[in-house]
Protein backbone atom coordinates (compact mmCIF):
# COMPACT_ATOMS: atom_id res chain seq x y z
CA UNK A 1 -5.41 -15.80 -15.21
CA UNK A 2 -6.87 -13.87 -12.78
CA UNK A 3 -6.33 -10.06 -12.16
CA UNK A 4 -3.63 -8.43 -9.70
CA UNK A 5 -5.31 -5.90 -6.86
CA UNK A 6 -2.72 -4.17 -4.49
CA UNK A 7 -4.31 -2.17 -2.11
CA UNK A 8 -2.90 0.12 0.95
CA UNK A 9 -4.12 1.91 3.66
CA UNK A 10 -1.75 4.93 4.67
CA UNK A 11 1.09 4.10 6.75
CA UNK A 12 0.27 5.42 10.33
CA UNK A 13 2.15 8.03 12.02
CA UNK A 14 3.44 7.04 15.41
CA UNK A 15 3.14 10.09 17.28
CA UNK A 16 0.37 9.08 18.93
CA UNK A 17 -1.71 5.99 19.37
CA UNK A 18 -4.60 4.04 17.12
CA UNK A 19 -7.76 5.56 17.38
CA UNK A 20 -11.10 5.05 15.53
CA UNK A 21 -9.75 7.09 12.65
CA UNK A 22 -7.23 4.51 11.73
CA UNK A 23 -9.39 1.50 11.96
CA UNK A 24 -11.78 3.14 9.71
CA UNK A 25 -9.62 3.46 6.78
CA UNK A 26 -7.99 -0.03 7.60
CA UNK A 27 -11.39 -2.04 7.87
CA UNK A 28 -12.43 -0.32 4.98
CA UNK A 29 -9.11 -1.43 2.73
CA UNK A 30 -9.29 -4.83 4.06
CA UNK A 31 -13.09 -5.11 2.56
CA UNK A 32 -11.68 -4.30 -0.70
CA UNK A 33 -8.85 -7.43 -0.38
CA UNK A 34 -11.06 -9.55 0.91
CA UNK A 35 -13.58 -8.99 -1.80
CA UNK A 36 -10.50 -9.13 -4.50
CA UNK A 37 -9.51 -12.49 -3.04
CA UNK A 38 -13.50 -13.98 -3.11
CA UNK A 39 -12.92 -12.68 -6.62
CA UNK A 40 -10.81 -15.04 -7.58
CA UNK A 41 -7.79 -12.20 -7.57
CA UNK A 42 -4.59 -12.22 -6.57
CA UNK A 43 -3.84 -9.70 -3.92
CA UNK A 44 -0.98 -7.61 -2.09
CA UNK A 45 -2.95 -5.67 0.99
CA UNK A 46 -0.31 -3.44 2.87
CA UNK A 47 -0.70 -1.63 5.76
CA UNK A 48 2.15 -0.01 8.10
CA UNK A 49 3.97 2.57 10.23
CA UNK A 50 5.52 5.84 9.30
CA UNK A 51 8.32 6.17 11.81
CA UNK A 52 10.53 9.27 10.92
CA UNK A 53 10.62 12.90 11.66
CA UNK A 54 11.08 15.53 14.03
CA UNK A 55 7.78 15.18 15.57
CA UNK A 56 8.36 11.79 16.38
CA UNK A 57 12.09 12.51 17.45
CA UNK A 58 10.44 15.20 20.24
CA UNK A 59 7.74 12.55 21.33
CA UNK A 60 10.68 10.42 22.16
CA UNK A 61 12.69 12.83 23.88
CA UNK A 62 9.40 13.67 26.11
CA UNK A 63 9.08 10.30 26.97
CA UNK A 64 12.84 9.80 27.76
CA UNK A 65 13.75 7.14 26.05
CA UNK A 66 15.49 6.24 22.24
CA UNK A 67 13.48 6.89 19.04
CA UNK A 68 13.56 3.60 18.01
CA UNK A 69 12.49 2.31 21.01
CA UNK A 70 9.48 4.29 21.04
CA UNK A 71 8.46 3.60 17.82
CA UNK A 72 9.34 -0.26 18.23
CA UNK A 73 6.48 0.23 21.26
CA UNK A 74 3.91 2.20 19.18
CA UNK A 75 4.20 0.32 15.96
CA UNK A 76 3.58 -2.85 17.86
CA UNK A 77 0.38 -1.14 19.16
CA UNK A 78 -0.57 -0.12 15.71
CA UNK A 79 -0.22 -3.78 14.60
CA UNK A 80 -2.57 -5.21 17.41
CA UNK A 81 -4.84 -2.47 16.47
CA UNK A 82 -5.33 -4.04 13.04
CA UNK A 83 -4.86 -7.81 13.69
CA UNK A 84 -7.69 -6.99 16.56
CA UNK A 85 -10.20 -5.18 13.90
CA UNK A 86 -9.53 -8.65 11.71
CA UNK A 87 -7.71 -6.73 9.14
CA UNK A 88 -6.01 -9.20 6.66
CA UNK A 89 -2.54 -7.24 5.45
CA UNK A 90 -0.53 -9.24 3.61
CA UNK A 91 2.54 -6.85 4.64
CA UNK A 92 3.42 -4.35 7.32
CA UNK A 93 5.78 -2.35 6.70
CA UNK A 94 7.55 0.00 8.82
CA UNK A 95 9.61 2.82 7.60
CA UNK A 96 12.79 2.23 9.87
CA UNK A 97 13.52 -0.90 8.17
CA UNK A 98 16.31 -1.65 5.83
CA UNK A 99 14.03 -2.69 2.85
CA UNK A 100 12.37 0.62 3.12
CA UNK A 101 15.15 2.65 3.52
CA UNK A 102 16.82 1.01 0.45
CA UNK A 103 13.74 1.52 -1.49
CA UNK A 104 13.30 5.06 -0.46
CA UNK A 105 17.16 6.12 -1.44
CA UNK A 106 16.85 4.78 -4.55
CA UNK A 107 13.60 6.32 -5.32
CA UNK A 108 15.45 9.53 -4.26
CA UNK A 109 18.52 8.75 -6.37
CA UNK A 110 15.93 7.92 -9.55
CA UNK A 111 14.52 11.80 -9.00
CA UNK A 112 17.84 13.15 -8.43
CA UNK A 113 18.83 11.53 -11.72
CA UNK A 114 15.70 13.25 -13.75
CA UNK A 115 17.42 16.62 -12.65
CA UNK A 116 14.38 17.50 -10.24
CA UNK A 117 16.19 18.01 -7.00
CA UNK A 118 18.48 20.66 -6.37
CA UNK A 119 20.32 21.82 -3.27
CA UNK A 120 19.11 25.10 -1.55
CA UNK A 121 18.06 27.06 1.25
CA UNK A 122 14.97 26.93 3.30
CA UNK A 123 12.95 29.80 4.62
CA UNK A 124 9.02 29.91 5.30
CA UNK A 125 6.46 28.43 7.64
CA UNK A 126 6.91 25.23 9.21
CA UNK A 127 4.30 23.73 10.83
CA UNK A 128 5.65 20.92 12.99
CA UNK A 129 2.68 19.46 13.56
CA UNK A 130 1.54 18.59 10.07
CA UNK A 131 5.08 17.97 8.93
CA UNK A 132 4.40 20.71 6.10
CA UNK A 133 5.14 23.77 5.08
CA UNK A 134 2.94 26.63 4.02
CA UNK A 135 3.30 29.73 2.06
CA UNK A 136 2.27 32.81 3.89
CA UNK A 137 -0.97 32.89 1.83
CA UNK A 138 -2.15 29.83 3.33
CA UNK A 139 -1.80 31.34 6.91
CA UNK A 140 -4.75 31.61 8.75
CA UNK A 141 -5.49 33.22 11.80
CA UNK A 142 -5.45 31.55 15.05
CA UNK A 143 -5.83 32.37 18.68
CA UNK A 144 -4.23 35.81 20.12
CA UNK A 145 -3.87 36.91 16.84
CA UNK A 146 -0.91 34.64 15.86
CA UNK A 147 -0.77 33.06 12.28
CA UNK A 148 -1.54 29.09 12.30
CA UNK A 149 -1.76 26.85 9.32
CA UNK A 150 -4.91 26.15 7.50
CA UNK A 151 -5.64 23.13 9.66
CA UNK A 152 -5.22 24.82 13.27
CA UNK A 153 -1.54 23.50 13.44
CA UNK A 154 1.16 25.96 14.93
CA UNK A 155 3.73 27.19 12.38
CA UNK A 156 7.62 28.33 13.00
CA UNK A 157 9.74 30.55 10.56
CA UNK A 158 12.28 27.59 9.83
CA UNK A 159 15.45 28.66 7.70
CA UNK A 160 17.92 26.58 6.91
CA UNK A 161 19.97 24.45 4.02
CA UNK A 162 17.58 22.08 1.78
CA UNK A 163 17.02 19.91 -0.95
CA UNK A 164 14.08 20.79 -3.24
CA UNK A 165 11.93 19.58 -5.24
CA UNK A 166 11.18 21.09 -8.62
CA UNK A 167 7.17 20.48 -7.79
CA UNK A 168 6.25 23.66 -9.82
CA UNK A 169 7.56 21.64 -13.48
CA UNK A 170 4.92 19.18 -12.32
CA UNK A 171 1.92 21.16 -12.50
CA UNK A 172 0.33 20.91 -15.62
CA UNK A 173 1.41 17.15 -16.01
CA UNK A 174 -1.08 16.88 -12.38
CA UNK A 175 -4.03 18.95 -14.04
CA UNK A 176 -3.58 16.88 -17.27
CA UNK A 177 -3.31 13.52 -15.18
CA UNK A 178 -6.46 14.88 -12.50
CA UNK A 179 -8.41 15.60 -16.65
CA UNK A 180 -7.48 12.67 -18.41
CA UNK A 181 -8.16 10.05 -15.75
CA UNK A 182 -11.50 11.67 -14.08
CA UNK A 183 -11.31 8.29 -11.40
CA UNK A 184 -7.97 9.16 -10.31
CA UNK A 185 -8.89 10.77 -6.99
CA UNK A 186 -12.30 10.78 -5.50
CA UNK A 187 -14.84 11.73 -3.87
CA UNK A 188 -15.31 14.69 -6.18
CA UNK A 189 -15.28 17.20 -2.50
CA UNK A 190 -11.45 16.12 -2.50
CA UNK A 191 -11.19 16.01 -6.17
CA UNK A 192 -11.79 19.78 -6.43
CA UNK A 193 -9.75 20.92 -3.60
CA UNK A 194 -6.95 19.41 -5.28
CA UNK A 195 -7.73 20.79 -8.26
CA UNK A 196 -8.14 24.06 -7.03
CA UNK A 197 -4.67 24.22 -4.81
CA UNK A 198 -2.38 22.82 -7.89
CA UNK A 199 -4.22 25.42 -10.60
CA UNK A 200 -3.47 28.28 -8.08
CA UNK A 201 0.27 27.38 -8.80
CA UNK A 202 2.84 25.01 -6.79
CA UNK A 203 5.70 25.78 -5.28
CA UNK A 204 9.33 23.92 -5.18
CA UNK A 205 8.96 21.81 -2.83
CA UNK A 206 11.88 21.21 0.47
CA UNK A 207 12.27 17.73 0.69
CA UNK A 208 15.04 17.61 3.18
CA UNK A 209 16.19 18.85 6.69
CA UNK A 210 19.34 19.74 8.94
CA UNK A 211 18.11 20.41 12.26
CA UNK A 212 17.20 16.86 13.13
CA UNK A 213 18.37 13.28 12.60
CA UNK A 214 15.74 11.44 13.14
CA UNK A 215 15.21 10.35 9.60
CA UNK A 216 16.65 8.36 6.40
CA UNK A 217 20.16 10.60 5.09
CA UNK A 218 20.21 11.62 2.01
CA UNK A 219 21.90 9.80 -0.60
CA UNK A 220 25.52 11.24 -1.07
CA UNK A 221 24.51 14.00 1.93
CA UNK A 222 24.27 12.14 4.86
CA UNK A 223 23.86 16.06 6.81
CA UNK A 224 20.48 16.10 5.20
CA UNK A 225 17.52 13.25 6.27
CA UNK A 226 14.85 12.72 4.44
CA UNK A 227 11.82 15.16 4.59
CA UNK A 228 9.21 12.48 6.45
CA UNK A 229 6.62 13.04 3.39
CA UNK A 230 9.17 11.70 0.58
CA UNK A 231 10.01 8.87 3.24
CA UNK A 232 6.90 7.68 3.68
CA UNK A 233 5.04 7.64 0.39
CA UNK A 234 8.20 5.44 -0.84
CA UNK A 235 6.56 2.44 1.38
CA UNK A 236 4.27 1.86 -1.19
CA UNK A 237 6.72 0.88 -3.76
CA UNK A 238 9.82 -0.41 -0.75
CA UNK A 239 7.27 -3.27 0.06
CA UNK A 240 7.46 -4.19 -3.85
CA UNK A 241 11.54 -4.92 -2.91
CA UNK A 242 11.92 -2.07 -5.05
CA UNK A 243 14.21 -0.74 -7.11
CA UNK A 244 14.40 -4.55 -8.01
CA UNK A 245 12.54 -5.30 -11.03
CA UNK A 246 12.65 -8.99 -10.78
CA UNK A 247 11.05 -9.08 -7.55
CA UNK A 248 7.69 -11.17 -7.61
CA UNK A 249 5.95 -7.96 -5.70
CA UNK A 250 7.42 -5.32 -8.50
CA UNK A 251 4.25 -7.13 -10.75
CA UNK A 252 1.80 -5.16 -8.32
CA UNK A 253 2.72 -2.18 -9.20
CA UNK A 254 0.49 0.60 -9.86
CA UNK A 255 -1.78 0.65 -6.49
CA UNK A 256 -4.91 -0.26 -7.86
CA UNK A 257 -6.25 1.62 -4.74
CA UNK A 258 -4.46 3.99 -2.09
CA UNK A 259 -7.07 4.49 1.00
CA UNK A 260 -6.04 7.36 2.89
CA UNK A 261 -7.56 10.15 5.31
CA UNK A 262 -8.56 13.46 3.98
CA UNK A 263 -5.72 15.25 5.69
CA UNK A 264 -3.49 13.26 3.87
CA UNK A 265 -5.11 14.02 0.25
CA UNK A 266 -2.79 16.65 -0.90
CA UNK A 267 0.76 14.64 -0.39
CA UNK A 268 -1.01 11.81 -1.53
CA UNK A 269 -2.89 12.96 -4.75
CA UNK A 270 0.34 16.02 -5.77
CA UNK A 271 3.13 15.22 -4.60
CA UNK A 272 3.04 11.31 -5.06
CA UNK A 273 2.41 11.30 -8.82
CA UNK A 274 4.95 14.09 -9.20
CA UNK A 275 7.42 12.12 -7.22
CA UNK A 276 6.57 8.91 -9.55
CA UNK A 277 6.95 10.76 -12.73
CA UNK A 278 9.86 12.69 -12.11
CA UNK A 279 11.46 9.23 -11.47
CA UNK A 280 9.67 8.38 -14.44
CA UNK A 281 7.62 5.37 -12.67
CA UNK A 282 3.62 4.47 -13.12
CA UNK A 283 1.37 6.46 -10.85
CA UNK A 284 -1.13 4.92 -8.92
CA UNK A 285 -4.96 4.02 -10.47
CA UNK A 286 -6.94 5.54 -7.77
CA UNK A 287 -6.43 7.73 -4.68
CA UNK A 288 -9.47 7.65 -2.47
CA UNK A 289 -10.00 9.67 1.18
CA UNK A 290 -12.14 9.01 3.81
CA UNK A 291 -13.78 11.54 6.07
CA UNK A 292 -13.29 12.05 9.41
CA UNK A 293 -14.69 11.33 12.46
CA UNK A 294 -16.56 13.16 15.02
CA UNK A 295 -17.48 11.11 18.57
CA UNK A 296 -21.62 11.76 20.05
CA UNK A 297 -21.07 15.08 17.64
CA UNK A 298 -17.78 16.48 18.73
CA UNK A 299 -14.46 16.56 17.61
CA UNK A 300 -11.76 13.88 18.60
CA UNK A 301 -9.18 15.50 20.62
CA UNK A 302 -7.12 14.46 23.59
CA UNK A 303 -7.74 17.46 25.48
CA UNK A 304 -11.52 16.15 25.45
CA UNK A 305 -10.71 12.95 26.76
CA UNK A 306 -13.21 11.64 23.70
CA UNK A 307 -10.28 9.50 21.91
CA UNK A 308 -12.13 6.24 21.34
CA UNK A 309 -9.77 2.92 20.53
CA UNK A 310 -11.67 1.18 18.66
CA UNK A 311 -10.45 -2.50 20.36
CA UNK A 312 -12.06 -1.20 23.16
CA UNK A 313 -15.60 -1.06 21.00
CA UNK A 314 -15.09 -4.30 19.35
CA UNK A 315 -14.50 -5.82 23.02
CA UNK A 316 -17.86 -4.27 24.21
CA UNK A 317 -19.94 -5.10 20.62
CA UNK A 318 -18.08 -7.57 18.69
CA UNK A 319 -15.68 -6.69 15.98
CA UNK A 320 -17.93 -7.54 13.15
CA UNK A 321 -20.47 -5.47 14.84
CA UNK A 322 -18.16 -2.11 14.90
CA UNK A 323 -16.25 -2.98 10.98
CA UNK A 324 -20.16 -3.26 9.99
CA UNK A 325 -21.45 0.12 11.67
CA UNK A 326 -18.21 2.23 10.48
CA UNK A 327 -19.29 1.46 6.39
CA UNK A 328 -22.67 1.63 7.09
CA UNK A 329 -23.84 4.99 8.93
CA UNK A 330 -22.86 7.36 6.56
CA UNK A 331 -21.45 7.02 2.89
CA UNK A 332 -17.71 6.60 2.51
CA UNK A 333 -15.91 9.18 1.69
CA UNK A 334 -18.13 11.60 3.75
CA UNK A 335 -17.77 12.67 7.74
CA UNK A 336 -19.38 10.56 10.24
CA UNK A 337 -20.33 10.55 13.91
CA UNK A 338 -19.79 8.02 16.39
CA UNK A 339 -22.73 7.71 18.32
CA UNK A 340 -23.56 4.90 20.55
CA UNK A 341 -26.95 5.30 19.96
CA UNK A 342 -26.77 4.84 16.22
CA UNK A 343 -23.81 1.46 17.01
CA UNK A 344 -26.66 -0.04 19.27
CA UNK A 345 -29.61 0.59 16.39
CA UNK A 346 -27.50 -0.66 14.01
CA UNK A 347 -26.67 -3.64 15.35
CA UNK A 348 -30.17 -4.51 16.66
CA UNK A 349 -32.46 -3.50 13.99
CA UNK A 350 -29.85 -4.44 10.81
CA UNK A 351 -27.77 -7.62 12.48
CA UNK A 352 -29.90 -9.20 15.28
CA UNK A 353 -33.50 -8.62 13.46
CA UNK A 354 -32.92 -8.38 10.17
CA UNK A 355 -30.42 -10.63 9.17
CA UNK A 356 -30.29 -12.49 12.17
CA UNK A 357 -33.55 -13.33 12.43
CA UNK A 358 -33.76 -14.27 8.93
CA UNK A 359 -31.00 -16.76 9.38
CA UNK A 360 -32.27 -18.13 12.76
CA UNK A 361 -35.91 -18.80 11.91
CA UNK A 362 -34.78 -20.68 9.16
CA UNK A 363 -32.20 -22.67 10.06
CA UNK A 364 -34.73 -23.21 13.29
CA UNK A 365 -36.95 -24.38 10.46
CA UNK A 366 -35.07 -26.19 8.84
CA UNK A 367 -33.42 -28.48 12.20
CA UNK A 368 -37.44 -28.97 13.46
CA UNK A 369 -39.31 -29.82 9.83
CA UNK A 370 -36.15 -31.73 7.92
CA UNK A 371 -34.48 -32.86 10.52
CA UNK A 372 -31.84 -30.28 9.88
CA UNK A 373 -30.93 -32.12 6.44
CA UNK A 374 -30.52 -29.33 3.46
CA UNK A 375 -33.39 -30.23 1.39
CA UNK A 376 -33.54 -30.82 -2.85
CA UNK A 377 -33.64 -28.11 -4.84
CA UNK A 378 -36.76 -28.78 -6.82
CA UNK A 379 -38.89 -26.89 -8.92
CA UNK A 380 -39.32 -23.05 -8.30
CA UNK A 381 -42.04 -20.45 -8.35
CA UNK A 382 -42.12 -17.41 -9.59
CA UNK A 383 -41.75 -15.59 -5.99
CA UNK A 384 -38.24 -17.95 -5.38
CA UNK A 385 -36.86 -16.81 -8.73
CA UNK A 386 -36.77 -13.55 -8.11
CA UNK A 387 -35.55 -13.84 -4.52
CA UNK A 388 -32.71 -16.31 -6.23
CA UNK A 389 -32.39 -13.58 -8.83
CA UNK A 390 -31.20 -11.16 -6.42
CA UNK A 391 -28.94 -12.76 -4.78
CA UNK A 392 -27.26 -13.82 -7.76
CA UNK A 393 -26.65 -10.78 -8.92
CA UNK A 394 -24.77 -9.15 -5.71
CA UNK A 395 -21.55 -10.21 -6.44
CA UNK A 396 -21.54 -8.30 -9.55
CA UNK A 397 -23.27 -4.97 -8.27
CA UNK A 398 -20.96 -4.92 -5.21
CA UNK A 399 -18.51 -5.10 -7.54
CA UNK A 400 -18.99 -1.93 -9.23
CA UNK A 401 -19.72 -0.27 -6.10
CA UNK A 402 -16.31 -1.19 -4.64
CA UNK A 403 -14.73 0.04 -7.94
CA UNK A 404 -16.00 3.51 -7.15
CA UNK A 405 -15.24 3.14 -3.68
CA UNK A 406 -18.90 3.26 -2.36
CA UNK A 407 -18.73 0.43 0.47
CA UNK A 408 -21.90 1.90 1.97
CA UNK A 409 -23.90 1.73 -1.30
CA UNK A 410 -22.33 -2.18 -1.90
CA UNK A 411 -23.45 -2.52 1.84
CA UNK A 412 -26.98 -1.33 1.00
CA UNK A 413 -27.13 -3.57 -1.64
CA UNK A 414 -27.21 -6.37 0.56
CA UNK A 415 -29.45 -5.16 2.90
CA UNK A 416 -32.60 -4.59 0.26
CA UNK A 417 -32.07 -8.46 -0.68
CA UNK A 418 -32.11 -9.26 2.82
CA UNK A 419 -35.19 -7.14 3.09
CA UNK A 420 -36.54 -9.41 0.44
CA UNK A 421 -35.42 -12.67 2.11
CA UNK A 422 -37.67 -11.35 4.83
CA UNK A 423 -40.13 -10.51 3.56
CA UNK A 424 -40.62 -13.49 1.51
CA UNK A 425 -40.33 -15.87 4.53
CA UNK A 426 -43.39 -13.94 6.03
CA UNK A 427 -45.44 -14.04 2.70
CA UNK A 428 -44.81 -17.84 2.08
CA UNK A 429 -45.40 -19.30 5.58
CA UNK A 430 -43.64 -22.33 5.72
CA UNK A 431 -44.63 -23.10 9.21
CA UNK A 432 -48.22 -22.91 8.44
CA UNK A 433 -47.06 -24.76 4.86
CA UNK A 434 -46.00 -27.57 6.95
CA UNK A 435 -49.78 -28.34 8.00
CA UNK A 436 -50.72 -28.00 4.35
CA UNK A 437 -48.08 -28.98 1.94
CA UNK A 438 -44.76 -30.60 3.30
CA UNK A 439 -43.56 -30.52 -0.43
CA UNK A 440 -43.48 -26.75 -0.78
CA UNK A 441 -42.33 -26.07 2.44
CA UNK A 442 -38.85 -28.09 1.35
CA UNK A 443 -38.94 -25.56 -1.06
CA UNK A 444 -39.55 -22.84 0.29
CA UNK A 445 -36.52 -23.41 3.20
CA UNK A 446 -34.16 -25.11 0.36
CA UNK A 447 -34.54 -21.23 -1.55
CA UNK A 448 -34.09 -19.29 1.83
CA UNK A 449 -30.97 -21.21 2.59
CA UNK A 450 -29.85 -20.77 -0.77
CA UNK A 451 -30.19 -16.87 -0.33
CA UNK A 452 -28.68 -16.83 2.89
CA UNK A 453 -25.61 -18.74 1.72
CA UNK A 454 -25.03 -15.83 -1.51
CA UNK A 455 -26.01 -13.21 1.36
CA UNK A 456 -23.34 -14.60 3.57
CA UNK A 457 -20.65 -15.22 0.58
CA UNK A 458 -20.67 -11.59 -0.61
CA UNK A 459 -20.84 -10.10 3.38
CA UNK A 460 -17.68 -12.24 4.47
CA UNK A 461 -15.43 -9.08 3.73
CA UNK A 462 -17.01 -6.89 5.64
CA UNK A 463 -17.62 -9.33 8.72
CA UNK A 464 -15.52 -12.61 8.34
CA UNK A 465 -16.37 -13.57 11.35
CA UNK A 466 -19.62 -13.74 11.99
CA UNK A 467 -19.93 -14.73 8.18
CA UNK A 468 -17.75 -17.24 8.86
CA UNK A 469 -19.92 -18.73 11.55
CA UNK A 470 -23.05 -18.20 9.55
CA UNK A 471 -21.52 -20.18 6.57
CA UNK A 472 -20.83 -23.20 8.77
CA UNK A 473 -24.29 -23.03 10.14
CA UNK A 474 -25.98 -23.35 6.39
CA UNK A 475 -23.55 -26.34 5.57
CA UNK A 476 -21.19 -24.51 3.34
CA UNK A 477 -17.41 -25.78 3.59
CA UNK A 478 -14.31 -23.94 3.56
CA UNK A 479 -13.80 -24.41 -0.30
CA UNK A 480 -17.47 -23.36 -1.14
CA UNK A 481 -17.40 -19.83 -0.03
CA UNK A 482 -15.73 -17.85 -3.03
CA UNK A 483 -18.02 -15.85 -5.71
CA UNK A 484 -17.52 -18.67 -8.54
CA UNK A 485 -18.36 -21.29 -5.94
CA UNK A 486 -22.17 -19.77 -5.81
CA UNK A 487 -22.50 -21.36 -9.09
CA UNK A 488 -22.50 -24.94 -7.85
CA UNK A 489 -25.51 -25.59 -4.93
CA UNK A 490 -24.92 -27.30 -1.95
CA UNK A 491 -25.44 -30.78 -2.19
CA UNK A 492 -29.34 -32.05 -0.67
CA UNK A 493 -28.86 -34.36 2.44
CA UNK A 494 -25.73 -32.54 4.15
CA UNK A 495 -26.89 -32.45 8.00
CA UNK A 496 -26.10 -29.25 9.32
CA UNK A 497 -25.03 -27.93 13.03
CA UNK A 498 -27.66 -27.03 15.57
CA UNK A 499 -28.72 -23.87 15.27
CA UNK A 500 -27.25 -20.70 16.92
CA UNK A 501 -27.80 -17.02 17.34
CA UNK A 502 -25.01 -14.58 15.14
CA UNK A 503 -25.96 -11.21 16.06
CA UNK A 504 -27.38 -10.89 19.86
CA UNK A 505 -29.20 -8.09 20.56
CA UNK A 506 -27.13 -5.63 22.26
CA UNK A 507 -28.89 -4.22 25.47
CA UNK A 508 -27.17 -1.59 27.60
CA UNK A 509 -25.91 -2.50 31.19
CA UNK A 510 -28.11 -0.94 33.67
CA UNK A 511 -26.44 0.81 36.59
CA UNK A 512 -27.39 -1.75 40.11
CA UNK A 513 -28.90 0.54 42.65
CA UNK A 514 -26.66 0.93 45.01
């Protein structure tokens, strides 16, 4: 039997359109299916739209036409986003359809039930924006002199009639739940901001509004919709077909791993789990969020014109190329920059030379000294053990490094075998072996094209692509490509393709003189 992963990224908010930010967090949840799946496991990857609220009510109105037009039109956009970046969701779910309305209403009914919603009356900060609402404490102070919320956002004194949550009950079951289960939310920078807002004391929490439509009604108050928050953290069990128990999905529940942007933390990491256990449901195993972006060292903003779509990068570089720099600059879970500088070194110095080149001289080797037939496996030296010995172990240390969420580190990993591969290729010479002893040389290629092939195996989630093609170049079939398939070589005598470059060298267009 193997085990169950269920993954998500957050569901994306349709106000606007996919940028970088959003491809980040989705590339880096499909790594972790993909790697589940090589696994052996049996994974539910879902990925979606949030679709409801005011904010996405006024975007509509702006651009004259009917909400569910306009989010039909951005949804679809968020959907080519990912299917461009190669993401493999099982599911995409979007929060104006009937499934996930169902799920959500009985998820509200299930609360209601427990005795933690009760019907009052709204007054405070609003911040429209953020679709959240602070406590005058939290105010900051924002340009001519008005109060804004913490994260720049403008913020309106909103009363009217709501539905509340009893959030404040929940507060020592979230300390006890952030204590007892220490890899519940990560990294640790998130971890204690969390930590720190819930022990300064929570607040009820409005969970429901009047003064728009745009939104799921309340069960039994169809005057009230949905506040957007409680709508859209439901997707994550409405894609199990809940409430149903029976459903085959239901067995995927808890998440094994919500991906989500720091932003999002706090309605992710407080009011989730209080949400779950007030309906007296399984919280999730891990809540992990990703940093943000900056672009050449600035921050992303419209007003800057610096918005960068990220299908416009992988049309210029590849896709693998831009999945492969976006885990690799900087650890996860930290801040990164996206500089083009740094996407063209990375994909020259760590694609085309180093692992490139490593797969091209040998296969080059390979197709002029054995007639491009994969030589025996014979006996092995010292030196190929331990290159063998490195490789074998990679599925297993990128293992642990994806359970703590450290895709850069697992990345890493890699990268110091492939250092190895290249370096042993220059110490053992088998072109100048082939003038001295034929034998060896066999050898010597049969061991690199065993390393490439684990190198390849374990790298497929985080470029399938170019994996894919590299894979097909060393003679490995379709079925031979999981983790447990490493155990059994590749046949000697399979004749493989004619050689061909994976990673070109990128080199930037130079401007014709006019």
């Amino acid at each position: 039997m193997t085990g169950r992963f269920y993954v998500t990224t957050p569901i994306y908010y349709v106000n606007g359109a996919p940028h970088i930010g959003h491809a980040y967090t989705s590339v880096a949840a499909d790594v972790m299916a993909r790697f589940h799946r090589l696994a052996g496991d049996e994974v539910f990857f879902l990925t979606g739209t949030d679709e409801h609220g005011q904010k996405v009510e006024q975007a509509a109105q702006a651009a004259g036409i009917d909400p569910k037009v306009f989010v039909d039109r951005v949804s679809a956009d968020f959907r080519n986003m990912a299917d461009a970046m190669a993401i493999s969701y099982d599911d995409f779910i979007r929060t104006t359809e009937p499934r996930h309305i169902t799920g959500a209403q009985a998820l509200w009914q299930k609360v209601a039930e427990s005795g933690a919603i009760y019907l009052g009356a709204y007054e405070g900060w609003y911040a429209l924006r953020d679709e959240c609402f602070y406590g005058e404490d939290e105010l900051i102070d924002g340009p001519e002199g008005k109060k804004v919320a913490p994260t720049g956002a403008p913020v309106d004194w909103v009363k009217e009639p709501s539905y509340f949550f009893k959030l404040s009950a929940f507060q020592d079951k979230l300390l006890e739940l952030y204590e007892s289960h220490p890899e519940f939310l990560g990294p640790n920078s998130t971890k204690r901001e969390i930590v720190s807002f819930v022990k300064q004391g929570l607040r009820d929490l409005s969970i429901s509004r009047t003064s728009f439509k745009w939104g799921i009604p309340v069960p039994g108050d169809e005057a009230h919709v949905m506040y957007v928050w409680f709508d859209a953290l439901a997707n994550y069990l409405s894609a199990l077909d809940y409430p149903n128990p029976d459903a085959p999905r239901a067995a995927f529940w808890p998440a094994n791993l919500h991906l989500v942007g720091k932003d999002i933390a706090r309605f992710h990491a407080i009011y989730w789990p209080a949400f779950l256990m007030a309906a007296d449901i399984e919280v999730p195993k891990k809540i992990f969020a990703n940093g943000w972006w900056t672009i050449e060292g600035q921050k992303m903003s419209k007003s800057l014109g610096n918005v960068v779509d990220p299908r416009d990068l992988a049309k210029e570089f590849g896709v693998d190329a831009v999945r492969f720099f976006l885990l690799r600059e900087v650890p996860f879970g930290g801040d990164s920059d996206l500089s083009r500088k740094s996407l063209i070194t990375r994909n020259n110095v760590e694609l085309a030379n180093d692992l490139g080149n490593l797969c091209q001289r040998t296969l080059s080797l390979v197709a002029r000294n054995c007639d491009g037939i994969i030589p025996e496996r014979r006996v092995l030296t010292e030196s190929d053990t331990h290159l063998l010995g490195q490789v074998s172990v990679l599925p297993e240390l990128m293992a642990a490094q994806l359970e703590r969420c450290a895709l850069t580190d697992a990345l890493e990993d890699v990268w110091k075998v492939i250092r190895a591969g290249n370096a042993y290729i220059d110490h053992q010479a088998p072109w100048a072996l082939r003038k001295t002893d034929v034998e060896r040389m066999k050898d010597v290629l049969r061991v690199l094209l065993d390393a490439l092939r684990g190198i390849a195996t374990v790298l497929q989630p985080f470029m399938p692509q170019s994996m894919d093609r590299m894979l097909t170049q060393l003679g490995v079939e379709d079925g031979e490509r999981t983790f447990a398939a490493l155990e059994t070589l590749i046949p000697a005598g399979r004749k493989l393709p004619a050689p061909q470059g994976i990673f070109p060298r990128y080199v930037e267009p130079t401007e014709e003189p006019s």
